[in-house]
Protein backbone atom coordinates (compact mmCIF):
# COMPACT_ATOMS: atom_id res chain seq x y z
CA UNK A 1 4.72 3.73 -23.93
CA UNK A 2 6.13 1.54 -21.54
CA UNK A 3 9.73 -0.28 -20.59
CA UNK A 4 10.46 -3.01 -18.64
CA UNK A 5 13.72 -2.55 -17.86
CA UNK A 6 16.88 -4.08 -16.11
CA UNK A 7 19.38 -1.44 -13.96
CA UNK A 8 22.15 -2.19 -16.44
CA UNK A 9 20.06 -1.05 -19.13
CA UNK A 10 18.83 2.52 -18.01
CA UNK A 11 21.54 4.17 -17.86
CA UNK A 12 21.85 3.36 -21.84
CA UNK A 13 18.14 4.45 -22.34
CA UNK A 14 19.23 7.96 -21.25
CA UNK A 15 21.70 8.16 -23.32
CA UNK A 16 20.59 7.19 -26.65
CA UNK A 17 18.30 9.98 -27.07
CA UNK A 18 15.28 12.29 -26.25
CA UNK A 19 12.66 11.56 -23.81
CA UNK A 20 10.06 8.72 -25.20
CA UNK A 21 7.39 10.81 -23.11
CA UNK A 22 7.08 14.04 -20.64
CA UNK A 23 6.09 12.06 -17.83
CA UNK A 24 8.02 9.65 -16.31
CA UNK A 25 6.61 7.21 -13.73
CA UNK A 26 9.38 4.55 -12.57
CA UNK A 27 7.71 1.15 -11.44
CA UNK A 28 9.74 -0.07 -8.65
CA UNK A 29 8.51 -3.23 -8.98
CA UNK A 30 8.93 -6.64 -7.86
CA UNK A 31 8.45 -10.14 -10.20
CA UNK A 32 10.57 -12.17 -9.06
CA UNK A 33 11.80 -14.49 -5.39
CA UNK A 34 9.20 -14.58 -2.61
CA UNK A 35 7.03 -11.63 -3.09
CA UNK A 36 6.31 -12.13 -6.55
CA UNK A 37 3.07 -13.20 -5.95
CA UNK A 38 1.95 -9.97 -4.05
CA UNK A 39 4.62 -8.16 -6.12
CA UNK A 40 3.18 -9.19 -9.82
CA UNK A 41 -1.04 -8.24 -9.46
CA UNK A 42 0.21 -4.41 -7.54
CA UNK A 43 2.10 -3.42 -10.73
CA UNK A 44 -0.27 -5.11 -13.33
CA UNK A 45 -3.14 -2.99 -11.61
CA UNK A 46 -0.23 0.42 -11.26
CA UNK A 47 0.88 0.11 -15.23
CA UNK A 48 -2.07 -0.87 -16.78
CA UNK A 49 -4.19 2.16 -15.30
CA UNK A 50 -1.73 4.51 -17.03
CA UNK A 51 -1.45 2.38 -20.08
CA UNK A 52 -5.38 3.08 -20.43
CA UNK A 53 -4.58 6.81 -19.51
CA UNK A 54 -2.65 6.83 -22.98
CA UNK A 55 -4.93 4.26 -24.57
CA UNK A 56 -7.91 6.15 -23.87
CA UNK A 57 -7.15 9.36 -23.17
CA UNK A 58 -3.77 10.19 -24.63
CA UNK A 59 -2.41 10.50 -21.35
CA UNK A 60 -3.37 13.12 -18.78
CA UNK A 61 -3.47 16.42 -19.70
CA UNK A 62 -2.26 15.93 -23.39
CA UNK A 63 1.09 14.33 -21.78
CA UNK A 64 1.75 10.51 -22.48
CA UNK A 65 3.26 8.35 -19.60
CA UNK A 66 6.42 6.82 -19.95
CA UNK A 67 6.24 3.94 -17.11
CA UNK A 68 9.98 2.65 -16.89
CA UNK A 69 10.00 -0.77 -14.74
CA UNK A 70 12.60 -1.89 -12.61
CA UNK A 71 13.18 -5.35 -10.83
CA UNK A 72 14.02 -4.92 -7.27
CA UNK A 73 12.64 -8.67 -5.85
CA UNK A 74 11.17 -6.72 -2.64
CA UNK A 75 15.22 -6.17 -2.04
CA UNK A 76 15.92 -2.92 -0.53
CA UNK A 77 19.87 -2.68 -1.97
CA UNK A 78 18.41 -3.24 -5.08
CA UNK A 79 15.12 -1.16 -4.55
CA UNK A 80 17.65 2.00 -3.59
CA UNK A 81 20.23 1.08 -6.99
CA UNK A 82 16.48 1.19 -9.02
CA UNK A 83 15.58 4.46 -7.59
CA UNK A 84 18.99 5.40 -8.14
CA UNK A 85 19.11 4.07 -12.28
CA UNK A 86 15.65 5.34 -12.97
CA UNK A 87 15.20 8.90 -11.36
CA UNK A 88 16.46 10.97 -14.26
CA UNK A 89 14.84 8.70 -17.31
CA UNK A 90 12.73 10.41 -19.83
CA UNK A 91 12.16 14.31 -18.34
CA UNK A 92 13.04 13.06 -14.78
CA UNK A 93 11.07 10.82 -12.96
CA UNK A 94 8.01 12.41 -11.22
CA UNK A 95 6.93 9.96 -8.54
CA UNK A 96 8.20 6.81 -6.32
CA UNK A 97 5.69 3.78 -5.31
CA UNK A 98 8.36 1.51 -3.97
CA UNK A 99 6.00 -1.29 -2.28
CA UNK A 100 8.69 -1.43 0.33
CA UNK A 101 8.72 -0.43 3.52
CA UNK A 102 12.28 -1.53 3.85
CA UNK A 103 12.81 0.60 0.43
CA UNK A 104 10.37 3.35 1.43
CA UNK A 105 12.89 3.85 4.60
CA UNK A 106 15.85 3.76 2.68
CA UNK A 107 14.42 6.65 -0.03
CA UNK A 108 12.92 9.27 2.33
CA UNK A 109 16.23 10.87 2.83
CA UNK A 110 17.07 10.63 -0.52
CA UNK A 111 14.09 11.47 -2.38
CA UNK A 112 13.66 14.51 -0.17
CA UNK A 113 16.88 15.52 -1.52
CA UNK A 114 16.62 14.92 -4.71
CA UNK A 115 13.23 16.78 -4.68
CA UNK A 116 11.00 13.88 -5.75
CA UNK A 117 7.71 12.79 -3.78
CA UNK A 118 6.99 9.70 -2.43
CA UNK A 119 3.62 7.91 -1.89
CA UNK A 120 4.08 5.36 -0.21
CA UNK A 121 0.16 4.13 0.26
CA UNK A 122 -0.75 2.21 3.34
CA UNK A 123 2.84 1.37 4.46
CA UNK A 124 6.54 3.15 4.80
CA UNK A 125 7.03 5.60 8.23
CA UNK A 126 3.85 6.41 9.71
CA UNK A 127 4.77 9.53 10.92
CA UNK A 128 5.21 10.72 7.27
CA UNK A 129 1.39 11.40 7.18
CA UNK A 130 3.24 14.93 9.06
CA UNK A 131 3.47 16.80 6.16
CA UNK A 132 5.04 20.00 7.90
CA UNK A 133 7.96 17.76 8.47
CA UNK A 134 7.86 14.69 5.50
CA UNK A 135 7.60 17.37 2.90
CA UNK A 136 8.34 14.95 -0.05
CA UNK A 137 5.95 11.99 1.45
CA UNK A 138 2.46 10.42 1.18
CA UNK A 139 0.95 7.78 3.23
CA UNK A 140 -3.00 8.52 2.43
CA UNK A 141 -5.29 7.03 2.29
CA UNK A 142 -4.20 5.36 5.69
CA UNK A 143 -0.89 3.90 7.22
CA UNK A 144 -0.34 1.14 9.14
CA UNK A 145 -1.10 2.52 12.71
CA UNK A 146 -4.36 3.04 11.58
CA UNK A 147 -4.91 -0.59 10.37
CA UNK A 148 -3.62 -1.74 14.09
CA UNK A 149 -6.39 0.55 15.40
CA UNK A 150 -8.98 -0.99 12.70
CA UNK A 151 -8.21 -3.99 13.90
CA UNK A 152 -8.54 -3.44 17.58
CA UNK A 153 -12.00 -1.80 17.01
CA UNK A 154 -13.03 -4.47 15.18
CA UNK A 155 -12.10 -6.86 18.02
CA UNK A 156 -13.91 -4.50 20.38
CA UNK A 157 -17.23 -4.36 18.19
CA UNK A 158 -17.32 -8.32 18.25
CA UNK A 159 -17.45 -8.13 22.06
CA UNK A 160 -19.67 -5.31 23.23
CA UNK A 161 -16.95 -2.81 23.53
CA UNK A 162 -14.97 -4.57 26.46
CA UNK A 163 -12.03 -6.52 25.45
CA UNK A 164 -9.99 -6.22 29.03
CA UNK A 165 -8.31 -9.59 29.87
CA UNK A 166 -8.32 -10.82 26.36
CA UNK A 167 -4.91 -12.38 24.92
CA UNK A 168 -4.41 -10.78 21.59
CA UNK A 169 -0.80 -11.51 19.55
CA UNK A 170 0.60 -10.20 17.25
CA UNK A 171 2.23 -12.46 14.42
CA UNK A 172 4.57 -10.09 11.99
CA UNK A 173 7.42 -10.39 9.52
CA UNK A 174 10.55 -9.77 11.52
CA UNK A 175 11.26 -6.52 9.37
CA UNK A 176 10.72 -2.84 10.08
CA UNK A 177 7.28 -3.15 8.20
CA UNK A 178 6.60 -5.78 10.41
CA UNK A 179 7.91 -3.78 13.30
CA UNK A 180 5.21 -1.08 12.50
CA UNK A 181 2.40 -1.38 14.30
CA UNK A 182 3.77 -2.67 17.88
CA UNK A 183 4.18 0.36 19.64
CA UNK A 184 0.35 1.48 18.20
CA UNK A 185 -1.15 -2.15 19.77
CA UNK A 186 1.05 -1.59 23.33
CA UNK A 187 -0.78 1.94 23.48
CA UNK A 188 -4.18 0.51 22.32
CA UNK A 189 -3.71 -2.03 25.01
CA UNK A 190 -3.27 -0.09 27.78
CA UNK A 191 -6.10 2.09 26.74
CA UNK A 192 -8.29 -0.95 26.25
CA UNK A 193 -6.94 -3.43 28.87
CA UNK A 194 -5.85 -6.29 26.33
CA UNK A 195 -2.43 -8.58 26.26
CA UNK A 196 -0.45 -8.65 23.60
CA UNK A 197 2.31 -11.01 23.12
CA UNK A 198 4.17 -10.53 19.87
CA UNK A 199 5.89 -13.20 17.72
CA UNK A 200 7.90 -12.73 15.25
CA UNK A 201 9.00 -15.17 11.92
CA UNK A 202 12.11 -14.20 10.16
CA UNK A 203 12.23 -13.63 6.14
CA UNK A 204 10.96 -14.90 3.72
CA UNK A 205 8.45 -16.38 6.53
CA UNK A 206 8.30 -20.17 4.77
CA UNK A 207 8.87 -21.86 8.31
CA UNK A 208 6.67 -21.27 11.26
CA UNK A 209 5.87 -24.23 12.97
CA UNK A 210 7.65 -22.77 16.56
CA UNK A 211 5.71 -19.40 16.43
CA UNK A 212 2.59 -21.43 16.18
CA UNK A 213 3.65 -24.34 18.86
CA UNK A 214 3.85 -21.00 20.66
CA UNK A 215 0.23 -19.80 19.37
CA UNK A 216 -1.35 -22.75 19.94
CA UNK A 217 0.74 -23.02 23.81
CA UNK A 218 -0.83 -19.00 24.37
CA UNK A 219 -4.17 -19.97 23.00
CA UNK A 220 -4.75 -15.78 22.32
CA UNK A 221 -8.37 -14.86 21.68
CA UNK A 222 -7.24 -13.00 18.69
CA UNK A 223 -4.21 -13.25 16.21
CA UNK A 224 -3.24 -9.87 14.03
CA UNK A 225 -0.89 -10.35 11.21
CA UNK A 226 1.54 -8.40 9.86
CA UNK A 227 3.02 -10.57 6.85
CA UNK A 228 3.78 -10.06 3.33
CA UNK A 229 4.26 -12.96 0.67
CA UNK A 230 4.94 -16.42 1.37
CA UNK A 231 5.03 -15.50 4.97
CA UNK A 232 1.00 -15.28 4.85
CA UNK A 233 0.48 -18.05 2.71
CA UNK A 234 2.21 -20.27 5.77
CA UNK A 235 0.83 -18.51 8.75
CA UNK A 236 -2.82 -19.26 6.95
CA UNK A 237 -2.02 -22.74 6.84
CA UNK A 238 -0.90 -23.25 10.06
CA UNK A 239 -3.46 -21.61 11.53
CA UNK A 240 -5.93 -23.85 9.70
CA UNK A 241 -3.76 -26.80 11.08
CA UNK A 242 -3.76 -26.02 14.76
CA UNK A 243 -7.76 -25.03 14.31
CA UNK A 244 -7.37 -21.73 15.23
CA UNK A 245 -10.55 -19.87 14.59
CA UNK A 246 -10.65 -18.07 11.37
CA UNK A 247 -12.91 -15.54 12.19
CA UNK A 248 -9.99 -14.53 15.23
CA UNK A 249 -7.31 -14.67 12.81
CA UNK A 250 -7.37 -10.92 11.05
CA UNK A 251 -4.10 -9.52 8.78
CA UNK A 252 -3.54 -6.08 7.94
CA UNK A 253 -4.50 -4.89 4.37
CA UNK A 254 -1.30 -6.25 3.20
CA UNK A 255 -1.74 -10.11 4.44
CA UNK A 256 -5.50 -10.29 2.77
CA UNK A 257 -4.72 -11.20 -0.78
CA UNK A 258 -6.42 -14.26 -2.42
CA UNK A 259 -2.72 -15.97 -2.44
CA UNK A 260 -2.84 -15.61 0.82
CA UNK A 261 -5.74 -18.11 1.55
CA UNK A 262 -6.23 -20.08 -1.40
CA UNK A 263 -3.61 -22.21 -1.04
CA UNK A 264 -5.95 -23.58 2.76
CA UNK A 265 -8.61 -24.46 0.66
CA UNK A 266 -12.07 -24.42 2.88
CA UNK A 267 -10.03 -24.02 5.99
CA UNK A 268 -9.10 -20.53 5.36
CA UNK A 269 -12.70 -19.30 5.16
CA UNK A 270 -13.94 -16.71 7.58
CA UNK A 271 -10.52 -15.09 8.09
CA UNK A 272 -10.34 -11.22 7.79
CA UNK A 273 -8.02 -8.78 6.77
CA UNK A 274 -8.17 -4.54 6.70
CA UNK A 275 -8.66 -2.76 3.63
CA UNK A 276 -8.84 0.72 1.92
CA UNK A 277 -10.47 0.10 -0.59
CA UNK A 278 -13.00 -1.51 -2.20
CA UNK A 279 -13.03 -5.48 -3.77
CA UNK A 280 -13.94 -6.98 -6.89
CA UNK A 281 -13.77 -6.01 -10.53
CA UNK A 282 -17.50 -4.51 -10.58
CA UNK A 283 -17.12 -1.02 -12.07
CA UNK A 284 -16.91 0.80 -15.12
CA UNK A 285 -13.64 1.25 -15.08
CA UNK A 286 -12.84 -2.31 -15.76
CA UNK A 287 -14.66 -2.27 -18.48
CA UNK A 288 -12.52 0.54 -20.12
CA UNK A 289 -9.35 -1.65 -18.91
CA UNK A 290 -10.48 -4.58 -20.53
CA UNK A 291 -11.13 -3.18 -23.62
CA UNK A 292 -7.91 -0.65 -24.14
CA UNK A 293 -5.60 -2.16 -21.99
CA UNK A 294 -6.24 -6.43 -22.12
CA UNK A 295 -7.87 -6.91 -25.43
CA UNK A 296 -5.62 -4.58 -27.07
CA UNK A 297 -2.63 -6.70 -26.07
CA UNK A 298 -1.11 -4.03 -23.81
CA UNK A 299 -1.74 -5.30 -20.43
CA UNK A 300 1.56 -5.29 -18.01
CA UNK A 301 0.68 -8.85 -17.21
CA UNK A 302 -1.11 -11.96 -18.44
CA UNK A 303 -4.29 -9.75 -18.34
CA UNK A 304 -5.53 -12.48 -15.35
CA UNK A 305 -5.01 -9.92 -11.80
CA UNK A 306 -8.38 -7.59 -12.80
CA UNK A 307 -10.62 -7.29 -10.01
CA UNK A 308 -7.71 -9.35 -7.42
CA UNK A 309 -7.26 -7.26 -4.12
CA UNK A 310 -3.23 -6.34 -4.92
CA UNK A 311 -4.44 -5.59 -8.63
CA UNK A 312 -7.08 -3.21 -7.45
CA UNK A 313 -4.85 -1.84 -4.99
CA UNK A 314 -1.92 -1.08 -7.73
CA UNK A 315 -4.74 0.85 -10.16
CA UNK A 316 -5.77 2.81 -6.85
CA UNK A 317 -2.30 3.96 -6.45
CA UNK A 318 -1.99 5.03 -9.65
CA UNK A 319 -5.08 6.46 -10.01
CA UNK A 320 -4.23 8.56 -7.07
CA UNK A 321 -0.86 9.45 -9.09
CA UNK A 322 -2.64 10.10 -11.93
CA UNK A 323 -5.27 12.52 -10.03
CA UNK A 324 -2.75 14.44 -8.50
CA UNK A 325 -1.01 15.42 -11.65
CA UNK A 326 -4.07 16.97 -12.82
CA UNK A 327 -4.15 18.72 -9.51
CA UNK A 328 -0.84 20.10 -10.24
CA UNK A 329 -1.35 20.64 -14.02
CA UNK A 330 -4.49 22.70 -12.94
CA UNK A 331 -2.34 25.00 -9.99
CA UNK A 332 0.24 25.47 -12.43
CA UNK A 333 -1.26 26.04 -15.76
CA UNK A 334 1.49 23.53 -17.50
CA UNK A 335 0.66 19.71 -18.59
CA UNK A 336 4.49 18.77 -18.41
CA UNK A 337 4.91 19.12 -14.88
CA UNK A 338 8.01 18.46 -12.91
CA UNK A 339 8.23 16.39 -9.63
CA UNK A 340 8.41 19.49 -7.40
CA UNK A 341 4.65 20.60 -9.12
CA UNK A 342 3.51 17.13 -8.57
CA UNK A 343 4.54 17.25 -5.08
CA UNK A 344 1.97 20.78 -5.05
CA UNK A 345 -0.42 18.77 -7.05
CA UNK A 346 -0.23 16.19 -3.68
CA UNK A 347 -0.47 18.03 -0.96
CA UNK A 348 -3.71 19.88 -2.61
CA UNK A 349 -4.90 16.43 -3.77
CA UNK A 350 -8.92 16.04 -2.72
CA UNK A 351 -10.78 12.67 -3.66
CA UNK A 352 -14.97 12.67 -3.50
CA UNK A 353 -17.25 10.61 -4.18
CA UNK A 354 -18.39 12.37 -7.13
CA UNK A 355 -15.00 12.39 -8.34
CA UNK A 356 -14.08 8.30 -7.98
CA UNK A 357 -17.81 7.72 -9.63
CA UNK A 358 -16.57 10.24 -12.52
CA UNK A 359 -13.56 7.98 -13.17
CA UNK A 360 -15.43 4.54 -13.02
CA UNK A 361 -14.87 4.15 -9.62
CA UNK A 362 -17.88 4.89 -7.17
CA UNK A 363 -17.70 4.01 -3.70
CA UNK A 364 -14.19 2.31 -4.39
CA UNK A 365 -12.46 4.50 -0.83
CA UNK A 366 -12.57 7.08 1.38
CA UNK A 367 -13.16 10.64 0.73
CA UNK A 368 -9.99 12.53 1.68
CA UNK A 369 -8.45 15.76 1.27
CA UNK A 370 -4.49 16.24 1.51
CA UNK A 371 -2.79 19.20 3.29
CA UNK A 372 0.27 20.45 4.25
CA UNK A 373 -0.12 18.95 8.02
CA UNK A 374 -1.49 16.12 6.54
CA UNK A 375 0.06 14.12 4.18
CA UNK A 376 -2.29 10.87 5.03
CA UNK A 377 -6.07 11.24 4.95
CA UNK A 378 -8.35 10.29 7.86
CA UNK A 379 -7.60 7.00 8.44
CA UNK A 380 -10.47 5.50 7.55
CA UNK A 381 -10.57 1.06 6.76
CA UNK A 382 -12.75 -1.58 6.09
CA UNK A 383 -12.88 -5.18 7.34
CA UNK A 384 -13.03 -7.98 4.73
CA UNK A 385 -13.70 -11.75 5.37
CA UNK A 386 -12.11 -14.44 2.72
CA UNK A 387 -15.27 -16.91 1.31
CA UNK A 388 -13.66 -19.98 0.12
CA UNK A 389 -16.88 -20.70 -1.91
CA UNK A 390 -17.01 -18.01 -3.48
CA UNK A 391 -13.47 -17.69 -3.68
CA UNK A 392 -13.29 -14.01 -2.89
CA UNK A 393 -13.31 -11.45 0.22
CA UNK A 394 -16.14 -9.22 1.07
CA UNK A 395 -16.59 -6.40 2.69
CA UNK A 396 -18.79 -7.47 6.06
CA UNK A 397 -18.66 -3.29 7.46
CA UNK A 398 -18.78 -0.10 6.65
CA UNK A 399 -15.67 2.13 6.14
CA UNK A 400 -14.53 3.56 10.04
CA UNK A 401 -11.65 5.74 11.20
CA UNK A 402 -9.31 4.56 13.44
CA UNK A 403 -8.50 5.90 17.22
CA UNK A 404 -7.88 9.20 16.05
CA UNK A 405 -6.62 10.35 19.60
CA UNK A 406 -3.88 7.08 19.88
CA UNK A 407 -3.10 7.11 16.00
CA UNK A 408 -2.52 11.64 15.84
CA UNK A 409 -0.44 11.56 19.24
CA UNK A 410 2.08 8.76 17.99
CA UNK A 411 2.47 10.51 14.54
CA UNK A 412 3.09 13.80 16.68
CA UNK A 413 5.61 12.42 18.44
CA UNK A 414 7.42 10.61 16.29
CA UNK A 415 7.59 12.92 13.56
CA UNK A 416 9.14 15.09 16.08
CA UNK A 417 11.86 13.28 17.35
CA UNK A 418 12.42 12.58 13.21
CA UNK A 419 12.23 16.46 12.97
CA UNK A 420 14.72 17.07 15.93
CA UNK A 421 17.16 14.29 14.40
CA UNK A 422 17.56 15.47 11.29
CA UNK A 423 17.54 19.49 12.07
CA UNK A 424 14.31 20.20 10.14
CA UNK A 425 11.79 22.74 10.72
CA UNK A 426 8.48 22.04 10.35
CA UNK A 427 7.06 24.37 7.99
CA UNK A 428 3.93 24.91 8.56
């Protein structure tokens, strides 16, 4: 059963009477302003994976999901006051996907608290893949330092290995998501002799004609972006205006939607972005979808994001949720689980092959296996390429991991000084 909700109307929900189902998953989503159109496909694909859970399946474990939406317009203030309204509807809520890294930021302290994990999947603090000290938070399959590194080797691979005395910059949304990945380039520069210059565009990113006089002034062999929304829409188009070459011009797994390039037409073609998954709408799981979820008239959406990369990339989330409540249903021996045995059924999450091929998903990411020390995976990514033609991205490699050696000795430091802060011990 699901709600879509405003914050003035929660509170009343919890009041008028018992629990609609025994577990809660708040959707901390985000359908309105400048995001919307990276905000919209994410929770389509996160709700309507669980709404075929119930469809299908009854739910997991015997236990329906109660998804309970919330509008936070990629806001942080109003991505805290959701997290805030939503975190004791139904039984308590189990599990935060905020989408934010702004948000993500804001909730570590207070989800830790309040003793209710976070996955935040691909983005938030890096350093949270340190499980002995972000107890309460997931970053796997990969974070952002390991998408800089993706990028980097990519770079390298396209010229022999030797990229010394190249001009690489970095174009990012002046936020601390866009902040991210920085110090990871300054390191892999040193290491691998590049330049980086790094140029930033303010929120919501819809005018960038002086970071690109400054592009076009630098002429860089290589742009990376770090953008979300509009932002990537515009830095697509002005790249195609200055004719920078596509095939130099690669975002992070968050600035490689099909918004993001459709709007250049056949301009935009041969520009790349990192992924973590897989593409398309091939697999038997959409099949299931399509016939519980869209044809039944229960689809989140308008039943038009299957198979789009933020769609896919919402269903993977929740399909990871969804996994790791079995885990914890199975180490506990109880189907209505609370968010501290969901937090166990994390950290002794382990995705195969076999297993994503079980649920309709073969070959859709990386094998990984959670731990207390590590909270996200092995850093392994993709590289994509947009096809106006055929109006979708491919995979053009094989799944790599990042520079394991850079990426582990930033997290280890970081995570430390975070530990030292805040008086916490790492436990284990």
């Amino acid at each position: 059963m699901k709600q879509t909700l405003k914050i003035a109307a929660i509170a009343a929900l919890m009041a008028t009477g018992p629990a609609l189902a025994d577990l809660t998953i708040p959707d901390t989503s985000y359908r309105t302003g400048p995001y919307a159109p990276n905000g919209i496909p994410f929770s389509d694909g996160y709700q309507d994976y669980f709404t075929l859970l119930n469809e299908r399946d009854g739910g997991i474990g015997g236990e329906r999901i109660n998804l309970v939406e919330c509008e936070t317009a990629y806001n942080t203030e109003k991505g805290v006051e959701c997290y805030e309204a939503t975190k004791s509807a139904g039984n308590g809520a189990l599990l935060y996907q905020p989408l934010s890294t702004g948000i993500a930021y804001q909730l570590i302290p207070k989800a830790t608290a309040d003793g209710i994990p976070l996955h935040t999947m691909g983005y938030g603090r890096t350093s949270a893949k340190n499980g002995s000290v972000f107890e309460w938070v997931f970053n796997y399959p990969a974070n952002y330092w390991d998408a800089a590194s993706h990028a980097i080797t990519h770079i390298l691979e396209q010229n022999g290995g030797d990229i010394s005395g190249k001009k690489i910059t970095l174009l990012y949304h002046n936020s601390a998501y866009g902040k991210e990945p920085i110090r990871t380039l300054e390191e892999l520069g040193r290491k691998h002799g590049y330049e980086l210059t790094t140029v930033p565009v303010d929120h919501p990113g819809q005018e960038q004609k002086s970071q690109w006089l400054q592009i076009r002034r630098d002429r860089p062999d290589y742009v990376i972006m770090w953008g979300w929304g509009a932002m990537n829409q515009v830095a697509v188009q002005e790249a195609v205006n200055i004719r920078f070459p596509m095939e130099n011009f690669i975002g992070n797994w968050y600035s490689g939607a099909e918004s993001d390039v459709r709007g250049a037409g056949a301009g935009a073609t041969g520009y790349k972005t990192v992924t973590f998954h897989s593409l398309g709408r091939d697999y038997p799981l959409y099949d299931e979808i399509q016939r519980y979820v869209v044809d039944a008239g229960k689809a989140a959406g308008a039943g038009d994001q299957l198979g789009t990369v933020l769609y896919n990339r919402g269903l993977y989330a929740a399909m990871l949720a969804a996994e790791a409540i079995r885990t914890a249903q199975e180490i506990h021996g109880v189907s209505a689980i609370n968010a501290a045995q969901l937090r166990d059924g994390m950290e002794n999450l382990e995705m195969t092959e076999a297993r994503m091929a079980a649920l309709g998903l073969p070959n859709f990411g990386p094998e990984f296996k959670v731990t207390c020390e590590n909270h996200g995976g092995n850093g392994y990514g993709a590289i994509a390429q947009w096809d106006a033609a055929a109006d979708e991205f491919r995979l053009i490699t094989d799944y790599f991991q990042s520079d394991q050696e850079i990426v582990s000795s930033l997290i280890a430091e970081d995570s430390a000084a975070y530990a030292a802060e805040n008086g916490i011990t790492p436990r284990c």
